[in-house]
C-alpha atoms as a PDB file:
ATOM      1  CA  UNK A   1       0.000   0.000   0.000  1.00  0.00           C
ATOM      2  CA  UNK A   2       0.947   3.339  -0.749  1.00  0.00           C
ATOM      3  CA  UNK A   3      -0.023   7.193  -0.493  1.00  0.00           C
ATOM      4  CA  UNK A   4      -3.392   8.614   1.251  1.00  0.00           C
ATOM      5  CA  UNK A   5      -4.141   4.609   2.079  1.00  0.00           C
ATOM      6  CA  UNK A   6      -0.790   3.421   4.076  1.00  0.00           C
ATOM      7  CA  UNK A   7      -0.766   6.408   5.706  1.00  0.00           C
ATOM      8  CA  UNK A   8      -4.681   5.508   7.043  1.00  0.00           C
ATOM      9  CA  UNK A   9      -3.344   2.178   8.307  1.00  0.00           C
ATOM     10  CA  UNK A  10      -0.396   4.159  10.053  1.00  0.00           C
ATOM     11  CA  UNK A  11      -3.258   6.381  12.454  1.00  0.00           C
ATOM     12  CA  UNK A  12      -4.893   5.277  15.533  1.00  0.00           C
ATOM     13  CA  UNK A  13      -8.081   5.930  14.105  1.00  0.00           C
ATOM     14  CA  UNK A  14      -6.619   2.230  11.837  1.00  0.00           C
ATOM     15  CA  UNK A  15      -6.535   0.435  15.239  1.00  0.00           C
ATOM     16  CA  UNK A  16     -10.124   0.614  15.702  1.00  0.00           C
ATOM     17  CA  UNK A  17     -11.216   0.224  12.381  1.00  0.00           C
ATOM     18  CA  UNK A  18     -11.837  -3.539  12.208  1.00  0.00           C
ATOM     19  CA  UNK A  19     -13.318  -4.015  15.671  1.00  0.00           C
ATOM     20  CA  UNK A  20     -16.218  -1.468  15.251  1.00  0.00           C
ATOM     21  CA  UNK A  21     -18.643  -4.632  14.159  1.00  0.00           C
ATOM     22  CA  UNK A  22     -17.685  -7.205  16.220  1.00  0.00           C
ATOM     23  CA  UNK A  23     -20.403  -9.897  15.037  1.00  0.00           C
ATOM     24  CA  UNK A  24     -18.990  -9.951  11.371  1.00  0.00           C
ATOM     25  CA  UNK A  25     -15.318 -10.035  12.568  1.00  0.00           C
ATOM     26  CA  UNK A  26     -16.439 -13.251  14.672  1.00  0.00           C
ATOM     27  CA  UNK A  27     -18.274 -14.215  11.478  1.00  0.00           C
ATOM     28  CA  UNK A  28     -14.284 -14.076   9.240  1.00  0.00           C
ATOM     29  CA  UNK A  29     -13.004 -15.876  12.474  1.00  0.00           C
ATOM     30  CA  UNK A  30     -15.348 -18.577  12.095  1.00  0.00           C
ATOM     31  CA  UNK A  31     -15.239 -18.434   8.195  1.00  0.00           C
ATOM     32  CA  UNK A  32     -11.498 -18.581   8.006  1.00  0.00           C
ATOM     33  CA  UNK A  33     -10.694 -21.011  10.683  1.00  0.00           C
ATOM     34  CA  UNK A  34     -12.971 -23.624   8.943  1.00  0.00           C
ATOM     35  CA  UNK A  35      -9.783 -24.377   6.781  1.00  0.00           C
ATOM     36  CA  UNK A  36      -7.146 -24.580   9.113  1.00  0.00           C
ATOM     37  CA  UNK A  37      -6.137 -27.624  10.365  1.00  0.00           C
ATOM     38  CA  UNK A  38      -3.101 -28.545  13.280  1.00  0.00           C
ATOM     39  CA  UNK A  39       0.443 -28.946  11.988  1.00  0.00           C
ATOM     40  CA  UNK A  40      -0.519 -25.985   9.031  1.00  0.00           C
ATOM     41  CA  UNK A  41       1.994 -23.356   8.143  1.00  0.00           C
ATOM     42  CA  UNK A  42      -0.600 -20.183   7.859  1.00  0.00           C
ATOM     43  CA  UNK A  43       0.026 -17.252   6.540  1.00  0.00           C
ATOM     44  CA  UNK A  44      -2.165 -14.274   6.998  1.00  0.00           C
ATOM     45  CA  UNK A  45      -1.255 -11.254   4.429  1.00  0.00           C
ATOM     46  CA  UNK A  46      -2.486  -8.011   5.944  1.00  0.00           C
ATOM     47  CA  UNK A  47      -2.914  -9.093  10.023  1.00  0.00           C
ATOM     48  CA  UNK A  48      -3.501  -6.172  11.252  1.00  0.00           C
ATOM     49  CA  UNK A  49      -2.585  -6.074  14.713  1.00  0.00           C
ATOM     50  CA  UNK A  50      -2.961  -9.858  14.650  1.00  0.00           C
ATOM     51  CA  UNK A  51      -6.528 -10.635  16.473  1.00  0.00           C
ATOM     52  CA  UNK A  52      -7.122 -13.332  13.882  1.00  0.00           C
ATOM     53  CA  UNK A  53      -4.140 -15.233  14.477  1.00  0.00           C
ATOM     54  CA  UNK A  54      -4.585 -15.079  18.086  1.00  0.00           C
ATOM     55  CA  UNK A  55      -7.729 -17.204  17.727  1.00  0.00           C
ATOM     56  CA  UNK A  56      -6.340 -19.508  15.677  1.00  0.00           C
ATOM     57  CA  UNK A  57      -3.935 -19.690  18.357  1.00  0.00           C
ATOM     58  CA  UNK A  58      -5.708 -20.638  20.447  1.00  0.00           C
ATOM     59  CA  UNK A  59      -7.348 -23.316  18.964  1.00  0.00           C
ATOM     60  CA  UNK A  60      -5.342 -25.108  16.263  1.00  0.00           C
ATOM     61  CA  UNK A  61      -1.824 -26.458  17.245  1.00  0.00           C
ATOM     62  CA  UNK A  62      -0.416 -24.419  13.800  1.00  0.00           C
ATOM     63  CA  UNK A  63       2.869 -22.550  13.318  1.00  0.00           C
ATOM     64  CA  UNK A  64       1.577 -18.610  12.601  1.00  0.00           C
ATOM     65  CA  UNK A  65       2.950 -15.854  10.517  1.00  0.00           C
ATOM     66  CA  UNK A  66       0.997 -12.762  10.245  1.00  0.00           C
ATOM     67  CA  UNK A  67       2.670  -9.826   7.807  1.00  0.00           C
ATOM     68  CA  UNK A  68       1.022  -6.268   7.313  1.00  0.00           C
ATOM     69  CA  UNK A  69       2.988  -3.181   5.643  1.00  0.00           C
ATOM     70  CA  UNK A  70       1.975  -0.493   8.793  1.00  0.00           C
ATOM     71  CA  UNK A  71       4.038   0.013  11.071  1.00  0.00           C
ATOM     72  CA  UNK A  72       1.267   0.762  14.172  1.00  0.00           C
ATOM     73  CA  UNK A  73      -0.021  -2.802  13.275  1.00  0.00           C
ATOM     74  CA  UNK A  74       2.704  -4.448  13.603  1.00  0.00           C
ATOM     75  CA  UNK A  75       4.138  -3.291  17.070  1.00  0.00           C
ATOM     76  CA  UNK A  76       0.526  -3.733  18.124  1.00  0.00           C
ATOM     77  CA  UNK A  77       0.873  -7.159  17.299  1.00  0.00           C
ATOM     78  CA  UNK A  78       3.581  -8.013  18.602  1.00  0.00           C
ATOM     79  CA  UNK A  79       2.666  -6.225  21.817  1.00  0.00           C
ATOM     80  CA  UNK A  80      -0.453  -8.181  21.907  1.00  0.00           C
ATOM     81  CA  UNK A  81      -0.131 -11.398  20.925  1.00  0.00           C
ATOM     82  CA  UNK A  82       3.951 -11.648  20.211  1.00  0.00           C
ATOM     83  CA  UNK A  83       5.218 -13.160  24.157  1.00  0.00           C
ATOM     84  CA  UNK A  84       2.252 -15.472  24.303  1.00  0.00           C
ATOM     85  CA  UNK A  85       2.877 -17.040  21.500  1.00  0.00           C
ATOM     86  CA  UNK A  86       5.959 -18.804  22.752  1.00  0.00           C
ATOM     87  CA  UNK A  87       7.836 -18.707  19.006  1.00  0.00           C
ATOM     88  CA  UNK A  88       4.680 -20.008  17.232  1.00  0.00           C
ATOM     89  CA  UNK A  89       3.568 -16.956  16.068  1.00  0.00           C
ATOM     90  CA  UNK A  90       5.556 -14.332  14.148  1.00  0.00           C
ATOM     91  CA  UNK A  91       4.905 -10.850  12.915  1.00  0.00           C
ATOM     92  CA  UNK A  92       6.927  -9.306   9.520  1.00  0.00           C
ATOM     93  CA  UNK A  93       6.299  -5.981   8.565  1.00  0.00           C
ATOM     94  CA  UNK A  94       6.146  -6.443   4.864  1.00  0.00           C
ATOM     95  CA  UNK A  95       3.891  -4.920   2.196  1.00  0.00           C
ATOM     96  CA  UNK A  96       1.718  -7.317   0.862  1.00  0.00           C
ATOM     97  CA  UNK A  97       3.958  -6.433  -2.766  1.00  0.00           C
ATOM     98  CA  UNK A  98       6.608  -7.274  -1.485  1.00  0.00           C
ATOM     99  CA  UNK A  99       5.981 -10.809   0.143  1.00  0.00           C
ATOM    100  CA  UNK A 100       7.477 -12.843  -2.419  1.00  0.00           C
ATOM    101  CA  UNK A 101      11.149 -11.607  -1.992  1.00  0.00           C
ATOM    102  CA  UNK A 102      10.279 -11.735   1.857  1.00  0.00           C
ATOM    103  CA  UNK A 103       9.404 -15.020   1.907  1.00  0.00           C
ATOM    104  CA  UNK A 104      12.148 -16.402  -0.364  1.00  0.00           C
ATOM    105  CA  UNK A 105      11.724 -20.275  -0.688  1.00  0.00           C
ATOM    106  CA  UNK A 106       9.407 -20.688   1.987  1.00  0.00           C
ATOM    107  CA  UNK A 107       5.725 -21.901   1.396  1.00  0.00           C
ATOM    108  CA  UNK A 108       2.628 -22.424   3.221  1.00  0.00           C
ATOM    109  CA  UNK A 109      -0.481 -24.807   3.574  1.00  0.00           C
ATOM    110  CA  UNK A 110      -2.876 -21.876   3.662  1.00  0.00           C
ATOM    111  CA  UNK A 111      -2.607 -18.367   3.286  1.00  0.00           C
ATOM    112  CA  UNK A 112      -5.666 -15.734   4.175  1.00  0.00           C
ATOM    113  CA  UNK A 113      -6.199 -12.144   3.775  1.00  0.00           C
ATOM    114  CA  UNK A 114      -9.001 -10.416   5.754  1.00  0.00           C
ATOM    115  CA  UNK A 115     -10.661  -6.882   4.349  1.00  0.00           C
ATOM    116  CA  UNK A 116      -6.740  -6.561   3.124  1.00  0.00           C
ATOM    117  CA  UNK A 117      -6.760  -6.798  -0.611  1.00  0.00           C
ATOM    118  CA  UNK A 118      -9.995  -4.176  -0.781  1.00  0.00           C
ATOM    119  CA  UNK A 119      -7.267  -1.367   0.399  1.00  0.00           C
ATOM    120  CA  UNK A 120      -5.688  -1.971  -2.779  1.00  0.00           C
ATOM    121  CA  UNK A 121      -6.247   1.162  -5.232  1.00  0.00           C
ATOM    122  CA  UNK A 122      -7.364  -0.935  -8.154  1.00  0.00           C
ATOM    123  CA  UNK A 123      -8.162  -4.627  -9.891  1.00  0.00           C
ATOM    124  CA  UNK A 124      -4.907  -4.685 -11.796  1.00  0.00           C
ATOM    125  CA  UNK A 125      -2.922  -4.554  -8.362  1.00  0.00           C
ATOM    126  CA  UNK A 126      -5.238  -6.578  -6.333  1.00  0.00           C
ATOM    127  CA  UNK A 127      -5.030  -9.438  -9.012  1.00  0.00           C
ATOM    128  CA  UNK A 128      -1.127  -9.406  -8.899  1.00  0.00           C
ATOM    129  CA  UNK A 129      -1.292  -9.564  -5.250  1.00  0.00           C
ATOM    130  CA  UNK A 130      -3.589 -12.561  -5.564  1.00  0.00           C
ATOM    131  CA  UNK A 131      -1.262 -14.119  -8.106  1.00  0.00           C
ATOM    132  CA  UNK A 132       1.491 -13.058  -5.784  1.00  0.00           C
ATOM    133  CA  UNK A 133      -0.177 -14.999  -2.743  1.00  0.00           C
ATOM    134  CA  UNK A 134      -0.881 -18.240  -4.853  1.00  0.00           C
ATOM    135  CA  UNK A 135       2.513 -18.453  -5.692  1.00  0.00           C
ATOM    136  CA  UNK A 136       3.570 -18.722  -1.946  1.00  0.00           C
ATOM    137  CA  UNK A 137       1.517 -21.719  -1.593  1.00  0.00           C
ATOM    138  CA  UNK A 138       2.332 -25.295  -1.380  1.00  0.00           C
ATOM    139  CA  UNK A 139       1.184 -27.644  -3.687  1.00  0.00           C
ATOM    140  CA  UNK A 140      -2.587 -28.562  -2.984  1.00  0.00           C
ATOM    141  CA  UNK A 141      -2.218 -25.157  -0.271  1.00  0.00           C
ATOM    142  CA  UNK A 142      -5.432 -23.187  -0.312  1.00  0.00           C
ATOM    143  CA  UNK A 143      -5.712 -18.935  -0.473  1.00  0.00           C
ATOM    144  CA  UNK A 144      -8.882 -18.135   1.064  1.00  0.00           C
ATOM    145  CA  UNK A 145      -9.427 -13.995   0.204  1.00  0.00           C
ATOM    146  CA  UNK A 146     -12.347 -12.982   2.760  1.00  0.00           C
ATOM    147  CA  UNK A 147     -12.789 -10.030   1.743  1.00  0.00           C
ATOM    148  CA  UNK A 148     -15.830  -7.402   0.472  1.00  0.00           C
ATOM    149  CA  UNK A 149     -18.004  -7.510  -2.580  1.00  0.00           C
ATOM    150  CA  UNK A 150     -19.269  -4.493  -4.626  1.00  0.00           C
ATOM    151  CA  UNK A 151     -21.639  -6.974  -6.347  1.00  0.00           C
ATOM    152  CA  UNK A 152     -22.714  -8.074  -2.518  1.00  0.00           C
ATOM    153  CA  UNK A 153     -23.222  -4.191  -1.620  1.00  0.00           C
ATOM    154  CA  UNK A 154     -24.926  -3.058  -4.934  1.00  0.00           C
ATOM    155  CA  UNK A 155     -27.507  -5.886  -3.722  1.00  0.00           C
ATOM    156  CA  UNK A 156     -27.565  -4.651  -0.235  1.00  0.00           C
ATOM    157  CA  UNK A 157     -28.072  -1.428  -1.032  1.00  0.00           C
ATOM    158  CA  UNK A 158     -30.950  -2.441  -3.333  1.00  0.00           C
ATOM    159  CA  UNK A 159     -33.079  -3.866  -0.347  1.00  0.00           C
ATOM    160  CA  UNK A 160     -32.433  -0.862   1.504  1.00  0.00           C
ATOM    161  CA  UNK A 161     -33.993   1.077  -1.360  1.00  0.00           C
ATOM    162  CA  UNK A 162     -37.078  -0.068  -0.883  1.00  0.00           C
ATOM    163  CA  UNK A 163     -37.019   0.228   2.708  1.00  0.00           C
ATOM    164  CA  UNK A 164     -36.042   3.976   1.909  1.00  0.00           C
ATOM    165  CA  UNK A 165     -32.602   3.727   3.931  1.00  0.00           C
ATOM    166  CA  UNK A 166     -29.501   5.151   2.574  1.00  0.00           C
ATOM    167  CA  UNK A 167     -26.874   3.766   0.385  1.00  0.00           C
ATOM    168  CA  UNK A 168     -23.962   2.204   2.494  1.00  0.00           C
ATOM    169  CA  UNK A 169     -21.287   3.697   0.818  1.00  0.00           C
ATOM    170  CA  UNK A 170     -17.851   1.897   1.053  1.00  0.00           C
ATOM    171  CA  UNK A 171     -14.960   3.630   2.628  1.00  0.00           C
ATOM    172  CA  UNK A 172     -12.762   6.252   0.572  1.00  0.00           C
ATOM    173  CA  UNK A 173      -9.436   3.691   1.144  1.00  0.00           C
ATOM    174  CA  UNK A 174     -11.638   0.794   0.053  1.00  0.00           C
ATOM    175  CA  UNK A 175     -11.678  -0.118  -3.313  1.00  0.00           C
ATOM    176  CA  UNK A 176     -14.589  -3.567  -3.008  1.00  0.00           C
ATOM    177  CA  UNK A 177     -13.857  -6.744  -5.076  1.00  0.00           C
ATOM    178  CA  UNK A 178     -15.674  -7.048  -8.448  1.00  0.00           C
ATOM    179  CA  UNK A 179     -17.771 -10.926  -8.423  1.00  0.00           C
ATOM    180  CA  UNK A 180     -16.998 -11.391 -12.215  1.00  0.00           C
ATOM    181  CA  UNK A 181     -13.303 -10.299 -11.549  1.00  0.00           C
ATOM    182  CA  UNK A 182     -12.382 -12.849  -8.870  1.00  0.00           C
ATOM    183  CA  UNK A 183     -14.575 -15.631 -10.847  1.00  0.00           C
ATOM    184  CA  UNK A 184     -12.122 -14.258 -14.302  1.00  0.00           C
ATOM    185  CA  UNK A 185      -8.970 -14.659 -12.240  1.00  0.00           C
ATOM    186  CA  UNK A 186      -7.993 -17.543 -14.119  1.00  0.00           C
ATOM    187  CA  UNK A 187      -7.148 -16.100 -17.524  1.00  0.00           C
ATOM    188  CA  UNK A 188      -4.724 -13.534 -15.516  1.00  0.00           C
ATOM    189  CA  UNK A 189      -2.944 -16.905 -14.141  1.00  0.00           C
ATOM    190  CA  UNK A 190      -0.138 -18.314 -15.893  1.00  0.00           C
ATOM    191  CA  UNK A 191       0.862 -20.874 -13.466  1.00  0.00           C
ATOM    192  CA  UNK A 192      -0.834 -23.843 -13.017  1.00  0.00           C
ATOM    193  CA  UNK A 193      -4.464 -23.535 -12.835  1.00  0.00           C
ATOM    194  CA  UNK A 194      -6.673 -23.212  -9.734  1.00  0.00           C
ATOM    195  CA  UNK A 195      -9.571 -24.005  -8.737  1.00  0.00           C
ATOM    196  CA  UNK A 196     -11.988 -21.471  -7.363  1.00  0.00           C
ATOM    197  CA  UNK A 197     -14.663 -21.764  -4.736  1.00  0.00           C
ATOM    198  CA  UNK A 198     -16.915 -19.276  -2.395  1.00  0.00           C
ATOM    199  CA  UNK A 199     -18.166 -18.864   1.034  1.00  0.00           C
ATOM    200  CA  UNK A 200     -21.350 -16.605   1.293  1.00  0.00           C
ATOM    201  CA  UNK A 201     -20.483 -16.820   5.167  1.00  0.00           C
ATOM    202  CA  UNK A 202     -22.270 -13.724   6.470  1.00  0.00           C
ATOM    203  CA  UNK A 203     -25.613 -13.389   4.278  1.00  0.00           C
ATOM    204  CA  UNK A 204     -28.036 -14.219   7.070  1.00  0.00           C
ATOM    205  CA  UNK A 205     -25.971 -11.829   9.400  1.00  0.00           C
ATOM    206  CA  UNK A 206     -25.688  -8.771   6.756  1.00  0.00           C
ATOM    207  CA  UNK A 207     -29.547  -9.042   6.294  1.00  0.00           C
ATOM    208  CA  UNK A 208     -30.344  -8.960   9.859  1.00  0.00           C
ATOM    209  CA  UNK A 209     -27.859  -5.762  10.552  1.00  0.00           C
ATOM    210  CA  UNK A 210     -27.922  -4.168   7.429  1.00  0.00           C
ATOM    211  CA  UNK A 211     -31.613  -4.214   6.195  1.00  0.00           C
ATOM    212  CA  UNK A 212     -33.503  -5.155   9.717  1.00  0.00           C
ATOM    213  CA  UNK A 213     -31.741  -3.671  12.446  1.00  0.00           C
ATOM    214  CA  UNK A 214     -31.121  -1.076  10.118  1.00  0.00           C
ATOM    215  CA  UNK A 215     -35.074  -0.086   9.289  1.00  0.00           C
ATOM    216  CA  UNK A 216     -36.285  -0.542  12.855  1.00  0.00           C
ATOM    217  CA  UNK A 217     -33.575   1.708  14.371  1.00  0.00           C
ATOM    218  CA  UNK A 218     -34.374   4.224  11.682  1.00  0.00           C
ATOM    219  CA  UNK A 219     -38.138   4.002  12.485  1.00  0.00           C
ATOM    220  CA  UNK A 220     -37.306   5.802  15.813  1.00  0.00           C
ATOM    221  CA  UNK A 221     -34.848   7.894  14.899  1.00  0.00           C
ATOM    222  CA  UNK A 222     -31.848   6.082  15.993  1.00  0.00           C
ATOM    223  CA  UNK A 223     -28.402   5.074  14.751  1.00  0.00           C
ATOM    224  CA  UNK A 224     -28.470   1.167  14.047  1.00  0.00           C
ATOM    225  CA  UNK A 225     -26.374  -0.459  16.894  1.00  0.00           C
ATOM    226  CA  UNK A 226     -23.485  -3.347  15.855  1.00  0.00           C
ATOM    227  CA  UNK A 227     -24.429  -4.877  19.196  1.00  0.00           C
ATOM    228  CA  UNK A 228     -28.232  -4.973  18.911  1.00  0.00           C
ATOM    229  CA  UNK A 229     -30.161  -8.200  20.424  1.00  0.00           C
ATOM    230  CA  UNK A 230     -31.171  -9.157  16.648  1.00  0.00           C
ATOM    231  CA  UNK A 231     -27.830  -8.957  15.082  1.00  0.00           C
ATOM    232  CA  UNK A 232     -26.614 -11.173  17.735  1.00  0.00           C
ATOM    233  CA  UNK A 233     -28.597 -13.726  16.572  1.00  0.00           C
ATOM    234  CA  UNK A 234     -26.528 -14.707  13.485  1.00  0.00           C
ATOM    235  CA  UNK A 235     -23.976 -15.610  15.933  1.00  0.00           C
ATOM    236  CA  UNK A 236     -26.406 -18.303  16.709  1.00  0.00           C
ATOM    237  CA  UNK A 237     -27.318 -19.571  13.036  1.00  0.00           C
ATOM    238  CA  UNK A 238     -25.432 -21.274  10.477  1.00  0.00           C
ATOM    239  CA  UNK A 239     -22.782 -20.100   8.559  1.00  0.00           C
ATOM    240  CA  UNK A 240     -24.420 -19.251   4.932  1.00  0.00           C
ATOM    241  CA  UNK A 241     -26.538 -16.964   3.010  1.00  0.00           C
ATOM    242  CA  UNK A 242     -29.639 -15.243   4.005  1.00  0.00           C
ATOM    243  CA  UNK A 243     -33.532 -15.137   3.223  1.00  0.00           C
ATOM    244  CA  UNK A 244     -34.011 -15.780  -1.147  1.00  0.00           C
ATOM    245  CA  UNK A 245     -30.088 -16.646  -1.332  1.00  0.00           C
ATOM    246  CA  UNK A 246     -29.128 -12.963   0.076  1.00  0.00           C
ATOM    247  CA  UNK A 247     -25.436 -13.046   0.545  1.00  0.00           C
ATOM    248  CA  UNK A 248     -24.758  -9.425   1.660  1.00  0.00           C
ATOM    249  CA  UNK A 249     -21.352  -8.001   1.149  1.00  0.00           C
ATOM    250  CA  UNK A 250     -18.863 -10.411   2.723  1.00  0.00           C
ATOM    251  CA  UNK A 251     -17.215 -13.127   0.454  1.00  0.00           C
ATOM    252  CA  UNK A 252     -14.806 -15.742   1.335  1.00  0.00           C
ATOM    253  CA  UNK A 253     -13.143 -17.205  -2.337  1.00  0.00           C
ATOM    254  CA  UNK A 254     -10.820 -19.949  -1.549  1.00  0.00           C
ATOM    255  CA  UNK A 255      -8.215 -20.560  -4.802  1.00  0.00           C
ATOM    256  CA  UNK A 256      -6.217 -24.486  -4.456  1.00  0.00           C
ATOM    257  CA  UNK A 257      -3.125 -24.276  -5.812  1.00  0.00           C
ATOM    258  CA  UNK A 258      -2.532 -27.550  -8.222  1.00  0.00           C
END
């Protein structure tokens, strides 16, 4: 990252950021822990100041490398979550474009990125850094990109149309994934091919905070609250899309390297 956006992830304002809706980062917990398994080398691109990899932590028996480009992430990181780790977990500062030389012949079983690749300015860089991640797989390794769709908040943002609620607009350092791009990926690969799945992880949970939390709080004049009683409730549902296949704006592709 570069310009106006690495010098966002460099403010304290960035330290908050993620942890303003805790229900949906507990949803990409859940979402990206569902492919780790013990004895993985993991590999998240863009951990922040590492809350993801503390949960894995916790409960996989995994050796953990977590690389962002700011400089405020990282020493929160390692702050946080470095001594506890007892050598199992490591933190790099490395931009995300520069990983490759960084990692130099090393490879891992899975590598993740979490709302990282949508701070990327445009499709052109985010597909080399999803080329760039694939390539620092192991054979059969899996790339799971959680990240944000525009397609998922065009969609969103329709149902709140009719509910005569605003537009979510996405933030000014975000630039949201493109469905058709991620699903074209494979004629920008020149490797060996891979195969593409998705997660629609956080549908049911998007529709409850997005369009029904959202148009009762407005009813009454109120701000919607993350933490409302009803968006809790998708902590208690499956995984998976919500009412007529809604899928909201959270994605979680998962590329397999042959």
């Amino acid at each position: 990252m570069t310009g106006a956006i690495a010098d966002y992830w460099n403010t304290p304002e960035a330290l908050t950021a993620n942890k303003r809706d805790r229900i949906l980062k507990e949803l990409e917990i859940r979402a990206i822990g569902q492919y780790v398994k013990d004895g993985m080398r993991v590999l998240d691109a863009g951990c922040g100041d590492g809350e993801t990899l503390a949960h894995l932590f916790k409960s996989h028996a995994c050796h953990l490398t977590g690389i962002d480009g700011s400089v405020l992430m990282i020493d929160r990181a390692r702050e946080e979550f470095g001594v506890v780790a007892c050598g199992l977990v490591k933190f790099d500062r490395v931009d995300l474009r520069d990983a490759s030389a960084w990692a130099g012949d090393r490879r891992w079983d899975l590598i993740y990125t979490e709302r990282c690749l949508i701070n990327l300015p445009t499709w052109e860089v985010q597909a080399q850094a999803i080329r760039d991640c694939c390539a620092l797989l192991k054979p059969g390794g899996q790339f799971v990109m959680c990240e944000h769709s525009q397609d998922g908040l065009d969609e969103t943002n329709e149902w709140r149309a009719k509910l005569n609620l605003p537009a979510i607009v996405p933030p000014s350092h975000n630039r949201y994934l493109r469905d058709a791009e991620v699903y074209g990926y494979g004629a920008l690969w020149d490797g060996p091919g891979d195969d593409v799945t998705i997660q629609d992880f956080a549908g049911l949970y998007y529709f409850l905070s997005r369009i029904v939390n959202a148009k009762l709080a407005a009813d009454v004049g109120q701000e919607p609250s993350y933490d409302s009683l009803i968006n809790k409730l998708a902590l208690d549902l499956p995984l998976g899309p919500g009412p007529q296949e809604f899928r909201g704006y959270g994605r979680a592709w998962c590329f397999r390297k042959c």
